[in-house]
ModelCIF file with pLDDT and N, C-alpha, C, O atoms, coordinates in Angstrom:
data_MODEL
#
_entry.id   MODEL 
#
_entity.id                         1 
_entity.type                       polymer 
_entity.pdbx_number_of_molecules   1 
#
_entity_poly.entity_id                      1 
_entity_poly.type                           'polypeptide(L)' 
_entity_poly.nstd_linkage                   no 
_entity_poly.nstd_monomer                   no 
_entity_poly.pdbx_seq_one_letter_code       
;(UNK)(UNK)(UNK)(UNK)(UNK)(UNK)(UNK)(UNK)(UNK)(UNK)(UNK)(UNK)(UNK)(UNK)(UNK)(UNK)
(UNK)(UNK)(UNK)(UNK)(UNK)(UNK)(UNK)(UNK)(UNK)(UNK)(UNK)(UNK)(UNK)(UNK)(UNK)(UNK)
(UNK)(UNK)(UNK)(UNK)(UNK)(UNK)(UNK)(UNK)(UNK)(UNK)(UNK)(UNK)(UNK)(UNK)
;
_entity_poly.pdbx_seq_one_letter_code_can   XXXXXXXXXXXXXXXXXXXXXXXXXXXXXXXXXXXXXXXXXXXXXX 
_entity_poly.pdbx_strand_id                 A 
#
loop_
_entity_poly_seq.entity_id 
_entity_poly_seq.num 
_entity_poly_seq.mon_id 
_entity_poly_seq.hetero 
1 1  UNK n 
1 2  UNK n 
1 3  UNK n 
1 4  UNK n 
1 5  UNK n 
1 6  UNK n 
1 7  UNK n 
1 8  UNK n 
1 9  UNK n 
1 10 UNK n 
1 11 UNK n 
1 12 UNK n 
1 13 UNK n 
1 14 UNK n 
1 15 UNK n 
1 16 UNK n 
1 17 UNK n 
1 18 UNK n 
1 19 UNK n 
1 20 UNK n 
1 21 UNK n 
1 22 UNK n 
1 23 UNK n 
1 24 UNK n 
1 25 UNK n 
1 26 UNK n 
1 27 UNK n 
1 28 UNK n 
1 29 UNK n 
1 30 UNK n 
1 31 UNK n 
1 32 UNK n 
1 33 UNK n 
1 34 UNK n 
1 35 UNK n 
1 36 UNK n 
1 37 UNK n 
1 38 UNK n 
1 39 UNK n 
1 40 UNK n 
1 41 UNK n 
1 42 UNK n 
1 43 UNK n 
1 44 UNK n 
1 45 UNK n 
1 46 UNK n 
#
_struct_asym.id          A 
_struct_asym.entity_id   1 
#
loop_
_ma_qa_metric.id 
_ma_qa_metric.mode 
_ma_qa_metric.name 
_ma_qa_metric.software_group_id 
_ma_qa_metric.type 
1 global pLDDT . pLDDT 
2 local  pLDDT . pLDDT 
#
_ma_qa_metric_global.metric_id      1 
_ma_qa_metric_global.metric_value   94.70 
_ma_qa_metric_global.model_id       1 
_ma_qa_metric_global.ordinal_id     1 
#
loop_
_ma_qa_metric_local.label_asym_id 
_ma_qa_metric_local.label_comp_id 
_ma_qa_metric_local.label_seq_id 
_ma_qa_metric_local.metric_id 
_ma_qa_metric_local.metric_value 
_ma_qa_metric_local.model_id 
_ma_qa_metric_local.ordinal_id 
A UNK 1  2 96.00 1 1  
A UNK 2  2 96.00 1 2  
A UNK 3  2 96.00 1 3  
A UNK 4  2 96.00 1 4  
A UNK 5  2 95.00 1 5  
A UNK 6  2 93.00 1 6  
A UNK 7  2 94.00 1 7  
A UNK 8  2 94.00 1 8  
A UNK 9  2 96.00 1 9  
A UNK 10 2 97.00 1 10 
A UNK 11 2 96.00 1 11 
A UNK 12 2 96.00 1 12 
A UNK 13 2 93.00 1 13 
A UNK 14 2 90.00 1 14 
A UNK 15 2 86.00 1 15 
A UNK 16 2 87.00 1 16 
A UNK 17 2 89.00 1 17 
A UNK 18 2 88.00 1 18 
A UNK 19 2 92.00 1 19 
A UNK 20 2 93.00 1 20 
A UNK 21 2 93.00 1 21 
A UNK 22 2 94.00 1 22 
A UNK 23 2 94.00 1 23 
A UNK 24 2 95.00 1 24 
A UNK 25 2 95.00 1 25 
A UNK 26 2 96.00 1 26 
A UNK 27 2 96.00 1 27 
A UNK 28 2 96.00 1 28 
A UNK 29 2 96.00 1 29 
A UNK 30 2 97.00 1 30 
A UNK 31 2 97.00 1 31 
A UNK 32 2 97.00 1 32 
A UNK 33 2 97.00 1 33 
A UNK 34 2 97.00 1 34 
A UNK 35 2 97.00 1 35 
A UNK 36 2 97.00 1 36 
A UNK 37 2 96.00 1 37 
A UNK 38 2 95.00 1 38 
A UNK 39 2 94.00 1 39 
A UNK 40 2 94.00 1 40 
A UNK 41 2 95.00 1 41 
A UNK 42 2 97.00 1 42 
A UNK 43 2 97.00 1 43 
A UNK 44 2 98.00 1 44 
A UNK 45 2 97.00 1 45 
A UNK 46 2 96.00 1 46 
#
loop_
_atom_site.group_PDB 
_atom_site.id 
_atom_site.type_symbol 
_atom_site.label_atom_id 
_atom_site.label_alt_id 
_atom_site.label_comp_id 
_atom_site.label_asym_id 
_atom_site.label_entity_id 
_atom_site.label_seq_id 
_atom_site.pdbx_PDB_ins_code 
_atom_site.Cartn_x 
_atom_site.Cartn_y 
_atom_site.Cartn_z 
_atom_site.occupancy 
_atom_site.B_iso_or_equiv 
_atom_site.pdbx_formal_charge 
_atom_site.auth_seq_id 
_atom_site.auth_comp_id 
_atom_site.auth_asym_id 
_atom_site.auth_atom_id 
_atom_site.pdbx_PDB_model_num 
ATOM 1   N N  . UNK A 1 1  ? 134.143 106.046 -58.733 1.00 96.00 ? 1  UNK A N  1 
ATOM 2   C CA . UNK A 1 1  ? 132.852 106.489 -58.185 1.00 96.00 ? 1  UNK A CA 1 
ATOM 3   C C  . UNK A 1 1  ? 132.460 105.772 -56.896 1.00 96.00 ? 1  UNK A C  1 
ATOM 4   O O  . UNK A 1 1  ? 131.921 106.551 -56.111 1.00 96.00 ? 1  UNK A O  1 
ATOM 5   N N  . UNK A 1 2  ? 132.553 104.690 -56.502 1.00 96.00 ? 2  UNK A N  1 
ATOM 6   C CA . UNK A 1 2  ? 132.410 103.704 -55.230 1.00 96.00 ? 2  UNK A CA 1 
ATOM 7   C C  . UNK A 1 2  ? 133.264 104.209 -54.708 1.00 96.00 ? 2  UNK A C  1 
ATOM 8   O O  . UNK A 1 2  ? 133.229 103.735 -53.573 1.00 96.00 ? 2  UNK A O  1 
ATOM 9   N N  . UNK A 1 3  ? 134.225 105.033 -54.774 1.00 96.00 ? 3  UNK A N  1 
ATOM 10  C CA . UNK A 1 3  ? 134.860 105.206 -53.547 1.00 96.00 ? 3  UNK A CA 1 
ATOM 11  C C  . UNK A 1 3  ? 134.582 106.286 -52.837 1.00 96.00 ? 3  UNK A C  1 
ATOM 12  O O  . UNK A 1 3  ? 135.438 106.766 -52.094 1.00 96.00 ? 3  UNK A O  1 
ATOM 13  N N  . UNK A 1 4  ? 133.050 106.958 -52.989 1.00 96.00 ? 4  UNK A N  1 
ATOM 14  C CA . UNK A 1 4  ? 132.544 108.135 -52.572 1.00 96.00 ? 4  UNK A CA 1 
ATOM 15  C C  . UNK A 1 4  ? 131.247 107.967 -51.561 1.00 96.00 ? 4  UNK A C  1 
ATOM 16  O O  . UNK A 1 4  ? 130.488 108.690 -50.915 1.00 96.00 ? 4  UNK A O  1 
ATOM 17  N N  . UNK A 1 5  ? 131.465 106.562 -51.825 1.00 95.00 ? 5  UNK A N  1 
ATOM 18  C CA . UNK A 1 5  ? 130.032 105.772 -50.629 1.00 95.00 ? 5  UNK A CA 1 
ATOM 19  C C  . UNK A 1 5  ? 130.632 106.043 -49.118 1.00 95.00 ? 5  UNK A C  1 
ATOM 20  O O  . UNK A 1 5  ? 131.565 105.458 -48.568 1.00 95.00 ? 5  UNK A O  1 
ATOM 21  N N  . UNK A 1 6  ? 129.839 107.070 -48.641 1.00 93.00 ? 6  UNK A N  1 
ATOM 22  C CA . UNK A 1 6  ? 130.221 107.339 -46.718 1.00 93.00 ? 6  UNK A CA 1 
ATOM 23  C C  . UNK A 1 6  ? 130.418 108.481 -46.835 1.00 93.00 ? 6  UNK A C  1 
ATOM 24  O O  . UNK A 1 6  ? 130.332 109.100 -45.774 1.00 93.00 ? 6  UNK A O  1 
ATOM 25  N N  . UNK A 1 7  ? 130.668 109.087 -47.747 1.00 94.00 ? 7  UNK A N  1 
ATOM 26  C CA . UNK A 1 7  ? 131.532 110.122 -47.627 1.00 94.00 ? 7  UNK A CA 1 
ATOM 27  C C  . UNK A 1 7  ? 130.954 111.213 -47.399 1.00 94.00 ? 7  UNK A C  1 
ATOM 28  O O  . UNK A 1 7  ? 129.994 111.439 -48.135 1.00 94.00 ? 7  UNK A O  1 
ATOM 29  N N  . UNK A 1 8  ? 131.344 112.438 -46.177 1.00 94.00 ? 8  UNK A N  1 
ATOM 30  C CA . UNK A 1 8  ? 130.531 113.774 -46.080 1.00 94.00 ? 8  UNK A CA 1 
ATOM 31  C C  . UNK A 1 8  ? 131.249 114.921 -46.940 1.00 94.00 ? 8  UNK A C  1 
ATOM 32  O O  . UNK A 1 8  ? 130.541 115.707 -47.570 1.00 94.00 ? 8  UNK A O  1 
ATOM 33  N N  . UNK A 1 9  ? 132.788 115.035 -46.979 1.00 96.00 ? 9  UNK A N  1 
ATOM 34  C CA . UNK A 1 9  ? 133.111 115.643 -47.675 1.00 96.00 ? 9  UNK A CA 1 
ATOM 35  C C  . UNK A 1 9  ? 134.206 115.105 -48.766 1.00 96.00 ? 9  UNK A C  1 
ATOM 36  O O  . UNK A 1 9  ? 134.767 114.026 -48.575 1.00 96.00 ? 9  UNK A O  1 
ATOM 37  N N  . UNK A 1 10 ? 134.501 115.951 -49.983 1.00 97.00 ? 10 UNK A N  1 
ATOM 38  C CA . UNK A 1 10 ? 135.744 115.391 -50.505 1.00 97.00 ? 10 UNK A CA 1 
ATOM 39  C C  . UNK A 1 10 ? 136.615 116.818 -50.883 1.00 97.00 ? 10 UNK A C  1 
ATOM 40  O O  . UNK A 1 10 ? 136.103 117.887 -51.216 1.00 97.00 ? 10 UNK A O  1 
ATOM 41  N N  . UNK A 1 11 ? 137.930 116.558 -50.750 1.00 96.00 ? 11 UNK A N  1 
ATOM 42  C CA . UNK A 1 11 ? 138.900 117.395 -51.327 1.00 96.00 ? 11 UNK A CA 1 
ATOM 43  C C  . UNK A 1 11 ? 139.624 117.256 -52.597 1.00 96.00 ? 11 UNK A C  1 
ATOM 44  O O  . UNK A 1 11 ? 140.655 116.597 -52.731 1.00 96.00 ? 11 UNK A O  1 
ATOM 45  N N  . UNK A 1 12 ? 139.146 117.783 -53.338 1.00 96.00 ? 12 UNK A N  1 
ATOM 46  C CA . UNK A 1 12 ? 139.892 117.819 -54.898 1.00 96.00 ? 12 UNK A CA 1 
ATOM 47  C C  . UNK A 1 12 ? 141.250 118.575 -54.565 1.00 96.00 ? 12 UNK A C  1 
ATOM 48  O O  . UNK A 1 12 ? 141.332 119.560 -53.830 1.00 96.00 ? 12 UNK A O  1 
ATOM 49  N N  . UNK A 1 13 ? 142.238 117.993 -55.185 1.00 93.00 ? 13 UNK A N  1 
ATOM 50  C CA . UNK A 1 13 ? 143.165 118.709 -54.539 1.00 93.00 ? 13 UNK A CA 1 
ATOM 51  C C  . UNK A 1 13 ? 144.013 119.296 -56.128 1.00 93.00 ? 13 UNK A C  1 
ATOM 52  O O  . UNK A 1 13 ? 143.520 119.205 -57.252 1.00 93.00 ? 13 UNK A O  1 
ATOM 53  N N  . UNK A 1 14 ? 145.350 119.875 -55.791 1.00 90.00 ? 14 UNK A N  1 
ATOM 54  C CA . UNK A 1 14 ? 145.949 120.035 -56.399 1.00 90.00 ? 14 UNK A CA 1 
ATOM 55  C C  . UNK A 1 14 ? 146.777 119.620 -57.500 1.00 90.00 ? 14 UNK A C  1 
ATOM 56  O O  . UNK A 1 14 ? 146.850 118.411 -57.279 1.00 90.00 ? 14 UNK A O  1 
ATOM 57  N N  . UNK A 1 15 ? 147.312 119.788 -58.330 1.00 86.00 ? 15 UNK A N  1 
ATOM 58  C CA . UNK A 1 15 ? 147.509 119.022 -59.624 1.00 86.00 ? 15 UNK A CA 1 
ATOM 59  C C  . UNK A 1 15 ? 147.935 119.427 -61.114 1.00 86.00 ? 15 UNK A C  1 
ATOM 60  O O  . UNK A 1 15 ? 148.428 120.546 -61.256 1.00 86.00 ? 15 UNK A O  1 
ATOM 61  N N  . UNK A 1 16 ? 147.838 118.908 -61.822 1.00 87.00 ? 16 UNK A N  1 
ATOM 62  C CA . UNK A 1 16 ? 147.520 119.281 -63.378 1.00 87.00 ? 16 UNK A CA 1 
ATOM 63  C C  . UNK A 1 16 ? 145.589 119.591 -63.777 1.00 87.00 ? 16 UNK A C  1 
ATOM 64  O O  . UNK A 1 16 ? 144.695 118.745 -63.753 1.00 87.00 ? 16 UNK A O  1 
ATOM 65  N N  . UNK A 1 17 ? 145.535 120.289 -63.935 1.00 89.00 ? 17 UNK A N  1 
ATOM 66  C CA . UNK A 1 17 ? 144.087 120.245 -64.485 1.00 89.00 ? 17 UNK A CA 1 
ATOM 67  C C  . UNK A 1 17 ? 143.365 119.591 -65.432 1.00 89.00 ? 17 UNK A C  1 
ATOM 68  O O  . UNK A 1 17 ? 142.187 119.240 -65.358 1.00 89.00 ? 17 UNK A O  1 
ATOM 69  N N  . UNK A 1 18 ? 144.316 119.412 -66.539 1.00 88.00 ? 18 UNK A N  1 
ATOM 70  C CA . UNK A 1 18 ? 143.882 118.692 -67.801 1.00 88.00 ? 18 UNK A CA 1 
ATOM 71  C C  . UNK A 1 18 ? 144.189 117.690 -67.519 1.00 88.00 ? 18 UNK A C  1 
ATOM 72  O O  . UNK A 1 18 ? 143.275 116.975 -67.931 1.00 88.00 ? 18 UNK A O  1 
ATOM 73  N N  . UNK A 1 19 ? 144.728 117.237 -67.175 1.00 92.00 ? 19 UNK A N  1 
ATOM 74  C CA . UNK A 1 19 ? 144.901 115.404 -66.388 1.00 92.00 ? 19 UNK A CA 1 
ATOM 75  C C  . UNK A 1 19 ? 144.140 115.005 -65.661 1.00 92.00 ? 19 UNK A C  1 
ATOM 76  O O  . UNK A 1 19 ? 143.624 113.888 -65.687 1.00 92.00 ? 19 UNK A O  1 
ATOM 77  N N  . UNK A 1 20 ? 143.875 116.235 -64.571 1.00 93.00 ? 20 UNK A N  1 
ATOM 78  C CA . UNK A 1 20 ? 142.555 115.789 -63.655 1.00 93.00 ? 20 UNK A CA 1 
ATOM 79  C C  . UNK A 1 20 ? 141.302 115.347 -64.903 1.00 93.00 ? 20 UNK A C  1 
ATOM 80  O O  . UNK A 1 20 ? 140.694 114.294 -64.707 1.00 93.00 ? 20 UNK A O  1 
ATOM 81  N N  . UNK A 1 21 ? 140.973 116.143 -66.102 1.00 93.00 ? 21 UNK A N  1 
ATOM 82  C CA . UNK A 1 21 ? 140.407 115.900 -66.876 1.00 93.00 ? 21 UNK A CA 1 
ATOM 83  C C  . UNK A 1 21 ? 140.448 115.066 -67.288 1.00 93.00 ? 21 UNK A C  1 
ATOM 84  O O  . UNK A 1 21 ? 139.287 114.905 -67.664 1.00 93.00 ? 21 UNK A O  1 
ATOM 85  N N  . UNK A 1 22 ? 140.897 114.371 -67.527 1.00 94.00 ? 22 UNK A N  1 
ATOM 86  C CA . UNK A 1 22 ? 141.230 113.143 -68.390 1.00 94.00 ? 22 UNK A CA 1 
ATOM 87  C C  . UNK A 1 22 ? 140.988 112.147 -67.717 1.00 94.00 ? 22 UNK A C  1 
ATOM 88  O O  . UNK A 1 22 ? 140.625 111.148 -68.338 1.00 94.00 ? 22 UNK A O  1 
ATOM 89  N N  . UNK A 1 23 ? 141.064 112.098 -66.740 1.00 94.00 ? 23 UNK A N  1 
ATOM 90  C CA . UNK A 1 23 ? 141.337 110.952 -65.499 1.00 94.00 ? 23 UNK A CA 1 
ATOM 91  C C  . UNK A 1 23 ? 139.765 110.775 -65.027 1.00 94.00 ? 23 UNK A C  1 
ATOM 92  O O  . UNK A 1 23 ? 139.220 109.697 -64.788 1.00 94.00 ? 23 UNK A O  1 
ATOM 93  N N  . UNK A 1 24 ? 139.087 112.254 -64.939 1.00 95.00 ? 24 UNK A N  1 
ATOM 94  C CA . UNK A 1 24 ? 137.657 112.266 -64.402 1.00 95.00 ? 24 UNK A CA 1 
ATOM 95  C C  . UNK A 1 24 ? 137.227 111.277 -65.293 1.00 95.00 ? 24 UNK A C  1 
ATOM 96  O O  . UNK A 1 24 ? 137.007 110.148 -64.855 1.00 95.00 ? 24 UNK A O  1 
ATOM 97  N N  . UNK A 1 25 ? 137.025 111.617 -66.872 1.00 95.00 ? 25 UNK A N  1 
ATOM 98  C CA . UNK A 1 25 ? 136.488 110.947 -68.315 1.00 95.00 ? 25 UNK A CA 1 
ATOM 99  C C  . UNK A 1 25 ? 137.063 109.497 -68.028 1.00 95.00 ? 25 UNK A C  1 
ATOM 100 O O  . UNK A 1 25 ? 136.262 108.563 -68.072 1.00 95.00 ? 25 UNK A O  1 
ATOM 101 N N  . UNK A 1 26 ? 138.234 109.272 -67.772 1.00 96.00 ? 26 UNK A N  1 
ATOM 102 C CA . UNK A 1 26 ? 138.637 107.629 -68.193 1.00 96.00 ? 26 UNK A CA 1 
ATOM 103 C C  . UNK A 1 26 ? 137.666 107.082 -66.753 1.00 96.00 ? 26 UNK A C  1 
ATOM 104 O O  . UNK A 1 26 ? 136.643 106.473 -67.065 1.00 96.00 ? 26 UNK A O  1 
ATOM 105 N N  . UNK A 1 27 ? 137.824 107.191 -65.811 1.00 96.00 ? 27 UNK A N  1 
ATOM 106 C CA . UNK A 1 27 ? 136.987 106.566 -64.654 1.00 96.00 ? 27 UNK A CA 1 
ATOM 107 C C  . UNK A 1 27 ? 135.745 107.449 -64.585 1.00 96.00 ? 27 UNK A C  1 
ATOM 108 O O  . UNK A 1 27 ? 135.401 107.782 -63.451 1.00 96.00 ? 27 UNK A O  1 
ATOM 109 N N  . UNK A 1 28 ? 135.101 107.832 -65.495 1.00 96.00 ? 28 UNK A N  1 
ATOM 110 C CA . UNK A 1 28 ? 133.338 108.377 -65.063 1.00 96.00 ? 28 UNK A CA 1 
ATOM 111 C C  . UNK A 1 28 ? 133.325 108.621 -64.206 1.00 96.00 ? 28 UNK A C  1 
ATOM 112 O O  . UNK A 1 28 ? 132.686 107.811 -63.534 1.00 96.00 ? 28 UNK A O  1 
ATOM 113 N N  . UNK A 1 29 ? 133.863 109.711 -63.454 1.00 96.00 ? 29 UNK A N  1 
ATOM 114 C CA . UNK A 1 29 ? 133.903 110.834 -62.211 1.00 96.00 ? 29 UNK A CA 1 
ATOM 115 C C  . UNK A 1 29 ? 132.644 111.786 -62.217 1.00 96.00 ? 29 UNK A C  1 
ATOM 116 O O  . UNK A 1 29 ? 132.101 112.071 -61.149 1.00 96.00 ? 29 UNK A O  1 
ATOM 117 N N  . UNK A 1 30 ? 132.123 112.338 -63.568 1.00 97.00 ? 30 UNK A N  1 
ATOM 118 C CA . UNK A 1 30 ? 131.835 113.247 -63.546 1.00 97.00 ? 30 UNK A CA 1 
ATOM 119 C C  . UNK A 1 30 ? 130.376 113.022 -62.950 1.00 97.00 ? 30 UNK A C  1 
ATOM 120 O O  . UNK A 1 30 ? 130.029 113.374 -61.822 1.00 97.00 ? 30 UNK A O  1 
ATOM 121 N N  . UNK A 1 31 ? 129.874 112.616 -63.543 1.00 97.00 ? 31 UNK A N  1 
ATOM 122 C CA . UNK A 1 31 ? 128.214 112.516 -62.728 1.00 97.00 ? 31 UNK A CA 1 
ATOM 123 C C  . UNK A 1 31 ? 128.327 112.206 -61.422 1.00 97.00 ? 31 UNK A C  1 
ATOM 124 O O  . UNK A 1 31 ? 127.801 112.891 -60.544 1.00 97.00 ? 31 UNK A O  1 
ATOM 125 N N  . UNK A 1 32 ? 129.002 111.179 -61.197 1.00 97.00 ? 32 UNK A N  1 
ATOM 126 C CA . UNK A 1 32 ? 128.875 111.112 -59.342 1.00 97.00 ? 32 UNK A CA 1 
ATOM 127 C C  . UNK A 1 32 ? 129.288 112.317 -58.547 1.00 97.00 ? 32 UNK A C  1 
ATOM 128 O O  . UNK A 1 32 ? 128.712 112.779 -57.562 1.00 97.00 ? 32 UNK A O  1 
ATOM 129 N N  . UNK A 1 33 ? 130.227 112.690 -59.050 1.00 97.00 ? 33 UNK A N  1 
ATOM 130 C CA . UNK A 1 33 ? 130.936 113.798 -58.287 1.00 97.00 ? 33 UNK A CA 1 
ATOM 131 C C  . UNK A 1 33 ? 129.938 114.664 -58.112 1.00 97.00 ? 33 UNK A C  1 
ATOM 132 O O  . UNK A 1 33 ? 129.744 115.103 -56.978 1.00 97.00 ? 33 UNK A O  1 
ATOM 133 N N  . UNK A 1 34 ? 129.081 115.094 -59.248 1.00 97.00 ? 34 UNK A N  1 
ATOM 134 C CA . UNK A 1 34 ? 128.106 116.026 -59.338 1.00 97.00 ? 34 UNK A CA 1 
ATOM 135 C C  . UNK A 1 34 ? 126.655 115.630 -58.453 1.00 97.00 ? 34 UNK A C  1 
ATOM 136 O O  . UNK A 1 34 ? 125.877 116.525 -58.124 1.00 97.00 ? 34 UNK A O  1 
ATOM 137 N N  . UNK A 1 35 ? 126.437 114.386 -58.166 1.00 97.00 ? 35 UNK A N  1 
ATOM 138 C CA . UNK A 1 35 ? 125.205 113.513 -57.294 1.00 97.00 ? 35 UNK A CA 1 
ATOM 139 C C  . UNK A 1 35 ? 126.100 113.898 -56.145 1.00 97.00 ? 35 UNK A C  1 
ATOM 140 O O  . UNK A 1 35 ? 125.752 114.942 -55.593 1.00 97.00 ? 35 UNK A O  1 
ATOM 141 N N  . UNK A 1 36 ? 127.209 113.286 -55.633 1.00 97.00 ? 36 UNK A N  1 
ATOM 142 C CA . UNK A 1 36 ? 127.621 113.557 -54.495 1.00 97.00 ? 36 UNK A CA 1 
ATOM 143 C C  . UNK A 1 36 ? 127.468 115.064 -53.618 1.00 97.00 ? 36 UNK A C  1 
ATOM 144 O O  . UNK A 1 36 ? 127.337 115.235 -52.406 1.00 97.00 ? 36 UNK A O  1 
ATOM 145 N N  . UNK A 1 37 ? 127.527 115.912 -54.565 1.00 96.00 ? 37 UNK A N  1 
ATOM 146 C CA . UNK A 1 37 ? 127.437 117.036 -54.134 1.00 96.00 ? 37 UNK A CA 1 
ATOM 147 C C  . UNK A 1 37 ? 125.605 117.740 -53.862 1.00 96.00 ? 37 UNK A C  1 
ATOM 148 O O  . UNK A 1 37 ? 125.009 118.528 -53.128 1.00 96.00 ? 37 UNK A O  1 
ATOM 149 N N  . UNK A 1 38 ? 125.312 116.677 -55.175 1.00 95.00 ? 38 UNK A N  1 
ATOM 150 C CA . UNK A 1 38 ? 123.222 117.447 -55.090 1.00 95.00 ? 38 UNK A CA 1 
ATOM 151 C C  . UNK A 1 38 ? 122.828 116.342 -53.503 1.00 95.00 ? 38 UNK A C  1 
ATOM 152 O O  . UNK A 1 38 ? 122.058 116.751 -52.635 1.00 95.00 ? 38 UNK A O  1 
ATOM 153 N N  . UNK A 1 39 ? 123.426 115.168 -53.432 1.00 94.00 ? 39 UNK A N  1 
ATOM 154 C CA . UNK A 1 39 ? 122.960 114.052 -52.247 1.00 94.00 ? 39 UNK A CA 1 
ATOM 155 C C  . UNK A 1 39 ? 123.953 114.978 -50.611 1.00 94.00 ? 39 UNK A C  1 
ATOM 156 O O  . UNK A 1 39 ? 124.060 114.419 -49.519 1.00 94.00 ? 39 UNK A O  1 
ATOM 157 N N  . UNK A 1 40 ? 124.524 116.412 -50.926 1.00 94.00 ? 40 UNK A N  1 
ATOM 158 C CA . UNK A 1 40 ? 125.034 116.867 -49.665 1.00 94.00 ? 40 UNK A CA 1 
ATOM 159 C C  . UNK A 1 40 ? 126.372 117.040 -49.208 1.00 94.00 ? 40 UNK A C  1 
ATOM 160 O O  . UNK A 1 40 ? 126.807 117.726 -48.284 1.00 94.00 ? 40 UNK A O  1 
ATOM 161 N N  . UNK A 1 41 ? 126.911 116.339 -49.975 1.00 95.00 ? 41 UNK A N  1 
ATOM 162 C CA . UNK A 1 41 ? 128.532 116.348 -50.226 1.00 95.00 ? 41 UNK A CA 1 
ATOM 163 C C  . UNK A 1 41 ? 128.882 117.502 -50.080 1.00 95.00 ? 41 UNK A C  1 
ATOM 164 O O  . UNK A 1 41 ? 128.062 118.316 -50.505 1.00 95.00 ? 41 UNK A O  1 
ATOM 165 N N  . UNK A 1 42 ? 130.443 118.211 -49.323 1.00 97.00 ? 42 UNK A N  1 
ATOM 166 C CA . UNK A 1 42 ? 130.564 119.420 -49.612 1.00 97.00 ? 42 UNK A CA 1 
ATOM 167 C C  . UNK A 1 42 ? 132.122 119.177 -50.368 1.00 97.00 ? 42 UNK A C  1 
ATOM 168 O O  . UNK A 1 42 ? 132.627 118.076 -50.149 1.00 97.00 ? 42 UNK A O  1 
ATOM 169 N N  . UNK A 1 43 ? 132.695 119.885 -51.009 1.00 97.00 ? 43 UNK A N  1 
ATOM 170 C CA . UNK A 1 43 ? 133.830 119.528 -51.609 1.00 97.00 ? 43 UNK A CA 1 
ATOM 171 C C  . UNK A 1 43 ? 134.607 121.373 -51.459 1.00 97.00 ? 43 UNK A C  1 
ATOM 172 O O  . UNK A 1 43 ? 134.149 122.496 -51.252 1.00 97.00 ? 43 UNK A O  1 
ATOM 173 N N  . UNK A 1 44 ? 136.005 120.763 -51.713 1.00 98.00 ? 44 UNK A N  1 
ATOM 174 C CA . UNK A 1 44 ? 136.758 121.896 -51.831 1.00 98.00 ? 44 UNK A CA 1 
ATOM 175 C C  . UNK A 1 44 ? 137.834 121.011 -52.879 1.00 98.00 ? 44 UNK A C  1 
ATOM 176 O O  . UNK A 1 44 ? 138.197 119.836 -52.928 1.00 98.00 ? 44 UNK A O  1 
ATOM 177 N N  . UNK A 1 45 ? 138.253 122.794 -54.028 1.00 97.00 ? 45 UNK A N  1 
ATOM 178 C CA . UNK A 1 45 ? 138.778 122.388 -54.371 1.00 97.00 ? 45 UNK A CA 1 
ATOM 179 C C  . UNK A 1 45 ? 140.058 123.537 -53.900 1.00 97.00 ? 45 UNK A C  1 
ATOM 180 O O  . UNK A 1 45 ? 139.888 124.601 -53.304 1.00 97.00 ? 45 UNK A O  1 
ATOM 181 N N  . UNK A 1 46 ? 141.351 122.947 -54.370 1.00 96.00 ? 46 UNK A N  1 
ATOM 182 C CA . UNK A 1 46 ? 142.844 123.538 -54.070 1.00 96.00 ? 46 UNK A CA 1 
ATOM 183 C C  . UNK A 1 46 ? 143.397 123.644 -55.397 1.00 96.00 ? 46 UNK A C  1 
ATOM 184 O O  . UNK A 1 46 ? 144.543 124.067 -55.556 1.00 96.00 ? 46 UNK A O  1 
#
């Protein structure tokens, strides 16, 4: 989640999905990701 401080956009990229899952849950991705985006963030995903 700190590594989203500065940031205007982010790219989710390509992958496994259910791993991305897993990975969000083990490092608590999910709420920031979701603030990042209500605080202006624009994201794409691939």
């Amino acid at each position: 989640p700190r590594d989203l401080a500065g940031l205007a956009g982010l790219v989710l990229p390509g992958g496994e999905s259910t791993t991305m899952v897993r990975l969000m849950d083990e490092y608590a991705l999910w709420a920031p990701l979701r603030d990042f985006h209500a605080r202006g963030g624009a994201l794409w995903g691939t």
